[in-house]
Protein backbone atom coordinates (compact mmCIF):
# COMPACT_ATOMS: atom_id res chain seq x y z
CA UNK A 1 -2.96 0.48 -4.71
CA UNK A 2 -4.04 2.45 -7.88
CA UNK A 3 -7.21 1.72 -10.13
CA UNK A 4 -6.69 2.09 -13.90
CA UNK A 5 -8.03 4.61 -15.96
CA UNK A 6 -11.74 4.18 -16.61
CA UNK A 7 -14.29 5.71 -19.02
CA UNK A 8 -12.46 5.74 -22.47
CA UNK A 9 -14.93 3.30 -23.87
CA UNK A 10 -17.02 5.24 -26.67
CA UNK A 11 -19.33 1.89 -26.72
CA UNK A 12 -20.42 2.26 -23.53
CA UNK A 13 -24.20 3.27 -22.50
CA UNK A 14 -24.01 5.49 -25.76
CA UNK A 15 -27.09 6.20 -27.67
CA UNK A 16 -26.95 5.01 -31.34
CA UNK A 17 -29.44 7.98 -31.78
CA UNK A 18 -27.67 10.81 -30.77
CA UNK A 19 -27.46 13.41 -33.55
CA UNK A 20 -23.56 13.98 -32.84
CA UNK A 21 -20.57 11.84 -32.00
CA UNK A 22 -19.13 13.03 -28.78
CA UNK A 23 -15.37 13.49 -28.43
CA UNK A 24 -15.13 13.04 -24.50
CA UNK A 25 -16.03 12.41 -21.03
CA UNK A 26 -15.44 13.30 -17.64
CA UNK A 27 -16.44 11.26 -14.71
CA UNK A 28 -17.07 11.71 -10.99
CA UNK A 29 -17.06 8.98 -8.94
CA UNK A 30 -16.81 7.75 -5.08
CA UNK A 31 -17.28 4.69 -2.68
CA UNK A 32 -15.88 3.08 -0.08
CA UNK A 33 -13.33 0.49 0.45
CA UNK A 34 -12.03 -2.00 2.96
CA UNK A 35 -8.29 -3.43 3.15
CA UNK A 36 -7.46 -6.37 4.52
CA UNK A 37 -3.93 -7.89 5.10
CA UNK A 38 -0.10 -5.99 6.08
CA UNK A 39 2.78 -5.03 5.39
CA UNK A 40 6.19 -5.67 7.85
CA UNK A 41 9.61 -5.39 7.56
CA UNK A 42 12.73 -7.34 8.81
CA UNK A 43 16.45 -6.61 10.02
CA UNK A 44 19.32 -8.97 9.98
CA UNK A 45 22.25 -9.89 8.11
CA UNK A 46 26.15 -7.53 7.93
CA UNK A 47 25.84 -5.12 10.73
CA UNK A 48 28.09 -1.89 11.44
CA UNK A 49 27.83 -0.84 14.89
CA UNK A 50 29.35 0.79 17.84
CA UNK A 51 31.42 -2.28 18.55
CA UNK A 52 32.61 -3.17 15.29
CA UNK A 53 30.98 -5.41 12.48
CA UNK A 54 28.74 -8.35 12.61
CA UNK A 55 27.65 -10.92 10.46
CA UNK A 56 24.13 -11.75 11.78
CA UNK A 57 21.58 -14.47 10.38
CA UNK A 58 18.52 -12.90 8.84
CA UNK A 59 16.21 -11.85 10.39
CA UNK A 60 16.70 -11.08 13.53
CA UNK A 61 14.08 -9.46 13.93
CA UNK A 62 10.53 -8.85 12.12
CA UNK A 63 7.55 -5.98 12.53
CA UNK A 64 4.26 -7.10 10.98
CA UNK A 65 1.57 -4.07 11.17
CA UNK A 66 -1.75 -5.02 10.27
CA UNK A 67 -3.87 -2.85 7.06
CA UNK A 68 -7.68 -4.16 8.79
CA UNK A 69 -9.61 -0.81 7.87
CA UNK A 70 -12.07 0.49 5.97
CA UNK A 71 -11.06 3.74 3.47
CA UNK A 72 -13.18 6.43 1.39
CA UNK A 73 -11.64 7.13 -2.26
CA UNK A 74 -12.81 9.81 -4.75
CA UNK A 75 -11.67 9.29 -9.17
CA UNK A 76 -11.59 11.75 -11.26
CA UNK A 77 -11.29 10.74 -14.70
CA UNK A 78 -10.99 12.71 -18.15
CA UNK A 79 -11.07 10.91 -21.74
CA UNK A 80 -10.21 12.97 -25.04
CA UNK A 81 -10.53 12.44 -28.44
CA UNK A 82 -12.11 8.64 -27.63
CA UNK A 83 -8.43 7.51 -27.21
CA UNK A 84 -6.42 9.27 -24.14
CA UNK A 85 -7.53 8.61 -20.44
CA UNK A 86 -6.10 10.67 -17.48
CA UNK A 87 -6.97 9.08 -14.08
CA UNK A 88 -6.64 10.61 -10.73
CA UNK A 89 -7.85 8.80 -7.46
CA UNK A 90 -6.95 9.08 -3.93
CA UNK A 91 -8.11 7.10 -0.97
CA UNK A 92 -8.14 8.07 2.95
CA UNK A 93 -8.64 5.89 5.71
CA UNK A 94 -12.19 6.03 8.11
CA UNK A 95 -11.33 3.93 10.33
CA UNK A 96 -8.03 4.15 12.83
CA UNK A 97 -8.73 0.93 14.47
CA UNK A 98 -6.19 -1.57 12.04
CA UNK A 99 -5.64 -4.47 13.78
CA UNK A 100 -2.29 -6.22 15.98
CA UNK A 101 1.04 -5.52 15.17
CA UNK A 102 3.05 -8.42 16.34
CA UNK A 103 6.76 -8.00 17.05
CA UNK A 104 9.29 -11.07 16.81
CA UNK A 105 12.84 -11.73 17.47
CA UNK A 106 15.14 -14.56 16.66
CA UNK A 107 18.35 -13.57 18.68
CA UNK A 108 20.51 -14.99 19.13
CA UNK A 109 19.75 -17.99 17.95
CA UNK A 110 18.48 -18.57 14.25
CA UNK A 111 14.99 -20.33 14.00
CA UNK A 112 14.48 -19.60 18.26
CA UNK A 113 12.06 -16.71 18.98
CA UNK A 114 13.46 -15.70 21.76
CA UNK A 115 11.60 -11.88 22.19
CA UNK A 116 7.61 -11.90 21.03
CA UNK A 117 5.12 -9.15 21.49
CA UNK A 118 1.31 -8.11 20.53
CA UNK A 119 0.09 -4.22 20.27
CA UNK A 120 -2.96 -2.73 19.46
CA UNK A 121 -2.13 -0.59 16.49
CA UNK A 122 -4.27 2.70 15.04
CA UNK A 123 -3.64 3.66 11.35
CA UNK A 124 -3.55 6.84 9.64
CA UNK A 125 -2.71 6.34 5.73
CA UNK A 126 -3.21 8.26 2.42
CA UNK A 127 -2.96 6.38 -0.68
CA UNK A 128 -2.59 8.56 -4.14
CA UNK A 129 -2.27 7.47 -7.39
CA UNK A 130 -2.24 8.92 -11.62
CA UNK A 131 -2.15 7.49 -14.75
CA UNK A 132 -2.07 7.68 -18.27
CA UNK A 133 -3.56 5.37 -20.36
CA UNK A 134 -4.32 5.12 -24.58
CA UNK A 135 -7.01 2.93 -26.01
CA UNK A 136 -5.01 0.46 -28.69
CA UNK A 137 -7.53 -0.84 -30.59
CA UNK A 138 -11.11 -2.46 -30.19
CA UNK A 139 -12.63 -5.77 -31.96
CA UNK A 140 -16.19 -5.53 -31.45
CA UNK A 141 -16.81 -6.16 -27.74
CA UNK A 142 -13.20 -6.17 -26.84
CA UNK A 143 -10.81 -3.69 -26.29
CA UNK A 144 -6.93 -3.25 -25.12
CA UNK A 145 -5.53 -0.50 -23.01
CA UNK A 146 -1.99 0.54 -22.10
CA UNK A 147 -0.58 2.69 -19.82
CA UNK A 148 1.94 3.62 -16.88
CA UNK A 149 1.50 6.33 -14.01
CA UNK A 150 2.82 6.67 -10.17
CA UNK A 151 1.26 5.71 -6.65
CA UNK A 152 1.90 7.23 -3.43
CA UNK A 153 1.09 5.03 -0.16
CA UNK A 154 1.48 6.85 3.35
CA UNK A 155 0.93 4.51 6.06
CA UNK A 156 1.43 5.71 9.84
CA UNK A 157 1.12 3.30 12.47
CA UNK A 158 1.06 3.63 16.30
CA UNK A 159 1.27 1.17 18.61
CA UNK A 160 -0.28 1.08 22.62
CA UNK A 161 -0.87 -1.40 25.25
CA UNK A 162 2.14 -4.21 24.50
CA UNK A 163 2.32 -7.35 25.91
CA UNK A 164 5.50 -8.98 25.62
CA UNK A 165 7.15 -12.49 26.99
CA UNK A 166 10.57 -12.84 26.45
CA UNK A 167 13.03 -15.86 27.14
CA UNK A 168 15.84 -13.32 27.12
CA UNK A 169 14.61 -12.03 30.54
CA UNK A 170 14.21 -14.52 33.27
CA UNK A 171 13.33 -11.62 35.81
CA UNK A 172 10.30 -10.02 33.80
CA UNK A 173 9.37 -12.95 31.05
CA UNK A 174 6.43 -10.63 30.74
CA UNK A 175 5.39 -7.14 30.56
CA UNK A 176 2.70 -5.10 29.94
CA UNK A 177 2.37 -1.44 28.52
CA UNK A 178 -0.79 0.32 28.54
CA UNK A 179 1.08 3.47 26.87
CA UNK A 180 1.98 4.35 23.25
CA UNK A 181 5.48 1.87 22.70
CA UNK A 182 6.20 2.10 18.61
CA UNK A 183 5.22 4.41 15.75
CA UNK A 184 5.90 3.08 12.41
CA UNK A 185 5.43 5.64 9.19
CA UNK A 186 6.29 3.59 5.66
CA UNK A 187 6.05 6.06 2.24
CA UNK A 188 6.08 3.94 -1.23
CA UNK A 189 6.64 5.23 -3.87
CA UNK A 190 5.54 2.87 -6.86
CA UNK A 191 5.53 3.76 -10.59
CA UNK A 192 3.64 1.32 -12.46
CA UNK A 193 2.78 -0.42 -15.85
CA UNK A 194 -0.06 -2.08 -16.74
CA UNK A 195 -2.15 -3.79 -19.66
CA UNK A 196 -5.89 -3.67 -19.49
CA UNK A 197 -8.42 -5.77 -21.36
CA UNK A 198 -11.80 -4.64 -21.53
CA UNK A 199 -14.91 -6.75 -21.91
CA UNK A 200 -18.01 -4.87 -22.96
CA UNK A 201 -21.69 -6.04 -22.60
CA UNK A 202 -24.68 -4.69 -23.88
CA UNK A 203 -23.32 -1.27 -23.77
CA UNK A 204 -23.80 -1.37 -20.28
CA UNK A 205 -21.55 -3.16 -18.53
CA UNK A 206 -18.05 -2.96 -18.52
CA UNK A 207 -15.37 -5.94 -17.26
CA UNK A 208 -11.89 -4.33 -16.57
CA UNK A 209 -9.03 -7.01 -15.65
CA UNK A 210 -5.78 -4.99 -15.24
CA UNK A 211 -2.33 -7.15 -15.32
CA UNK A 212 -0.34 -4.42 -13.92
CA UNK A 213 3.25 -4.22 -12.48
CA UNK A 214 5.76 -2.04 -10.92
CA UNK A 215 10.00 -2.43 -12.75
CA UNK A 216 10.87 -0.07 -9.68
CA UNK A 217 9.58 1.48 -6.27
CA UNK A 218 11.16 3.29 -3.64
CA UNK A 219 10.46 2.27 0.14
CA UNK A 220 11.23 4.84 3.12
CA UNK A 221 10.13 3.85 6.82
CA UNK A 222 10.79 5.13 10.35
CA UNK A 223 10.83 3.03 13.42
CA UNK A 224 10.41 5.08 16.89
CA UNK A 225 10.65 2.46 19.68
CA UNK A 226 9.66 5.59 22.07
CA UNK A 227 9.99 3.35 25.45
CA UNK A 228 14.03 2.65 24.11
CA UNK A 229 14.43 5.88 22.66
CA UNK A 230 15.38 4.05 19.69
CA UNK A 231 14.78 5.32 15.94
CA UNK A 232 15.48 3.26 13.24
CA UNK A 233 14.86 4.80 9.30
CA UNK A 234 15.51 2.37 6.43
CA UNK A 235 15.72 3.26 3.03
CA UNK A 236 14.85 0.44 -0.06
CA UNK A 237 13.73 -0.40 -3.55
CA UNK A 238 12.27 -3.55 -5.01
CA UNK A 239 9.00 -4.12 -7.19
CA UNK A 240 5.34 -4.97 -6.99
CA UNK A 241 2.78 -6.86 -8.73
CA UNK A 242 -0.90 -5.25 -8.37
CA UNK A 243 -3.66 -6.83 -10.72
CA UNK A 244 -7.17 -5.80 -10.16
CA UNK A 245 -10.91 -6.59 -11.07
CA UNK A 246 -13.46 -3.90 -12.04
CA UNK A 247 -17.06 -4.04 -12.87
CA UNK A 248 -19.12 -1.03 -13.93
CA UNK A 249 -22.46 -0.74 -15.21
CA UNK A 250 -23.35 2.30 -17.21
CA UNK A 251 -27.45 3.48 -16.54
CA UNK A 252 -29.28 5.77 -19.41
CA UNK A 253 -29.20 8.58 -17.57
CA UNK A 254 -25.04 8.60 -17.34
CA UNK A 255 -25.03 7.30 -13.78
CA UNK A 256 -22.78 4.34 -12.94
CA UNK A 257 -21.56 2.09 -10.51
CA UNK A 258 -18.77 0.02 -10.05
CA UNK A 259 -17.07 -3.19 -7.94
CA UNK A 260 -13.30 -3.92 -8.04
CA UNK A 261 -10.74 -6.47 -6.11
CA UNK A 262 -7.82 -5.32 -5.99
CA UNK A 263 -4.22 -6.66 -4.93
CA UNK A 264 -1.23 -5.68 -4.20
CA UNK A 265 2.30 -7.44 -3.66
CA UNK A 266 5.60 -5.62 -3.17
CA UNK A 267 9.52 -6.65 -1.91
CA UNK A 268 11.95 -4.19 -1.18
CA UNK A 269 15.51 -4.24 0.28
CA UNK A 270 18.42 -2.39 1.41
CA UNK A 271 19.84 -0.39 4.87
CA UNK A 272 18.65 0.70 7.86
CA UNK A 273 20.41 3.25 10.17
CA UNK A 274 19.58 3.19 13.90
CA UNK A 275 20.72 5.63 16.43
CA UNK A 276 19.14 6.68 19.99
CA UNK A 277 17.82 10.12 20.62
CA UNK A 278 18.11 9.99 24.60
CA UNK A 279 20.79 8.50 26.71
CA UNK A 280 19.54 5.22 27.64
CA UNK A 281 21.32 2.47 29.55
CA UNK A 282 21.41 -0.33 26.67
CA UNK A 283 23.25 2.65 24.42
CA UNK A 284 25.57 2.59 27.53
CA UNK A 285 24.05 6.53 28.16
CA UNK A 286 25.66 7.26 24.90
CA UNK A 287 23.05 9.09 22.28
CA UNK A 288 23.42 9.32 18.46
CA UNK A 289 24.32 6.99 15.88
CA UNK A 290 24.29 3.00 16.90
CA UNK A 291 24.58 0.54 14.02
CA UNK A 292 23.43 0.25 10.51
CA UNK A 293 21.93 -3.39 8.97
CA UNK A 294 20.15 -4.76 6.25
CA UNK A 295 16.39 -4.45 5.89
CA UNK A 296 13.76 -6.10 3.68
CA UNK A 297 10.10 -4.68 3.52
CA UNK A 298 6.93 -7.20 2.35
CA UNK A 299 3.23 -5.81 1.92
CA UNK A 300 0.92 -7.67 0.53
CA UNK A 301 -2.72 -5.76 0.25
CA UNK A 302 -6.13 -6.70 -0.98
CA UNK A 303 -9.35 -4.33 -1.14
CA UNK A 304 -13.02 -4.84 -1.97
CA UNK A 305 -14.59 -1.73 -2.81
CA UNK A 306 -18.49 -0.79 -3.87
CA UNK A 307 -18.80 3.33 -5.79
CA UNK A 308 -20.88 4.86 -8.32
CA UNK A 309 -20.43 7.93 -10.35
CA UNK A 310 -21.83 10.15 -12.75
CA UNK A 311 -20.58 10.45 -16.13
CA UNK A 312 -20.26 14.04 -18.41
CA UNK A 313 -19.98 14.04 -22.26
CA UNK A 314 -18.84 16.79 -24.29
């Protein structure tokens, strides 16, 4: 998830008594963030494989990892002639710890969970983003912003110590593996548009409520199942909806800090290409190329995060 360009208010903490008008600002600023929620994708549907085509219900199958983790982001922002913003922010994870993945299947039967499975999942994940964004116009405290720009979202999962029960298995209904089972790596790639209103107080404070969407985003994941030597990549597009909330209160002495919610909602679809890498018994010993389906991806994200900042006029 991005956050909108910030600082092209000229109301904002500026001293009626300065003997010149300035023409722009650049601002520093950091904090830290927690993310709550997931994102998962599911298989099903027309199937080529091996043994010719198959029209399966959807899903058959669904992977739900967990984003539980707390992140550190750094902005950079630059505003020119009192008008243009450019806004650069990126965000890292501190925290591998993410959650449970949990693993279902409905097969063969629609609506009958038949394989179901819990993992302890760690999280690596580097989440970029840039905009543009012009000032429109401003009525006394009020002010409208436009713009569009382009996220990034790395997200690498892996999984250890899977319990599974299974209905599909009378002779081992359950299983446990201490070892690492699944890595999961998902890349969007999101360009967005958004509409900003801006509420200022008192010269001081500053109430940002972004309405901002993404027409089209590209989705790439890869599933290892590393105990089935079993990789699956899937390639998608779709769109997103990701409004946020920010609060920032200007001091005298050009330091600032800031509160935003933000959320995030994206759908992708399209194929996914599995093939083995080893030659395992249910690929009948045969490696390579196994079957391609039909895959939808679902994330929804929300983050609370707490900064400050220091802002430069020139």
């Amino acid at each position: 998830m991005t956050a909108a360009s910030y600082g092209d208010e000229p109301t904002v903490g500026q001293d009626a008594g300065l003997p010149s008008k300035k023409n722009g600002r650049f601002e520093l600023e950091n904090g830290f963030e927690r993310y709550f929620f997931y994102t998962k994708y599911r298989i099903g549907g027309k199937t080529y494989s091996r043994d010719g085509v198959f029209l399966y219900h959807f899903p058959i199958s669904e992977l739900k990892f967990p984003l539980e983790a707390f992140f550190f982001y750094a902005n950079l922002n630059l505003t020119v002639v009192e008008r243009l913003t450019i806004h650069f922010n990126v965000r890292k994870n501190i925290q591998n710890k993410a959650g449970v993945m949990k693993d279902s299947d409905w097969f063969p039967f629609p609506g009958l969970k038949t394989v179901y499975s819990e993992s302890d999942v760690r999280l690596n994940a580097v989440i970029t983003d840039a905009d543009l964004s012009v000032r429109l116009f401003t009525v006394s405290f009020f002010s409208m912003r436009l713009g569009a720009g382009f996220m990034h979202q790395y997200l690498y999962f892996w999984c250890s110590n899977t319990e599974q029960v299974s209905l599909l298995n009378p002779a081992r209904p359950y299983i446990k593996l201490p070892c690492k089972t699944i890595t999961y790596e998902v890349q969007y790639y999101i360009s967005t548009l958004q509409i900003t209103p801006v509420f200022t107080v008192l010269d001081r404070l500053e109430i940002m409520l972004a309405i901002r969407f993404s027409p089209y985003l590209k989705a790439r994941d890869i599933d290892d199942h590393i105990i089935r030597a079993k990789k699956s990549t899937g390639d998608s597009a779709g769109t997103a909806f990701m409004p946020f909330l920010r609060l920032r209160y200007l001091f005298s002495n050009r330091i600032f800090i800031t509160a935003k919610l933000e959320y995030l909602y994206l759908q992708t679809k399209g194929d996914q290409t599995q093939s083995y890498y080893l030659p395992v018994y249910e690929a009948d010993y045969i490696p390579g190329w196994s079957a391609r389906t039909k895959i939808k991806l679902k994330s929804e994200q929300l983050s609370v995060s707490l900064g400050a900042g220091y802002s430069f006029e020139f």
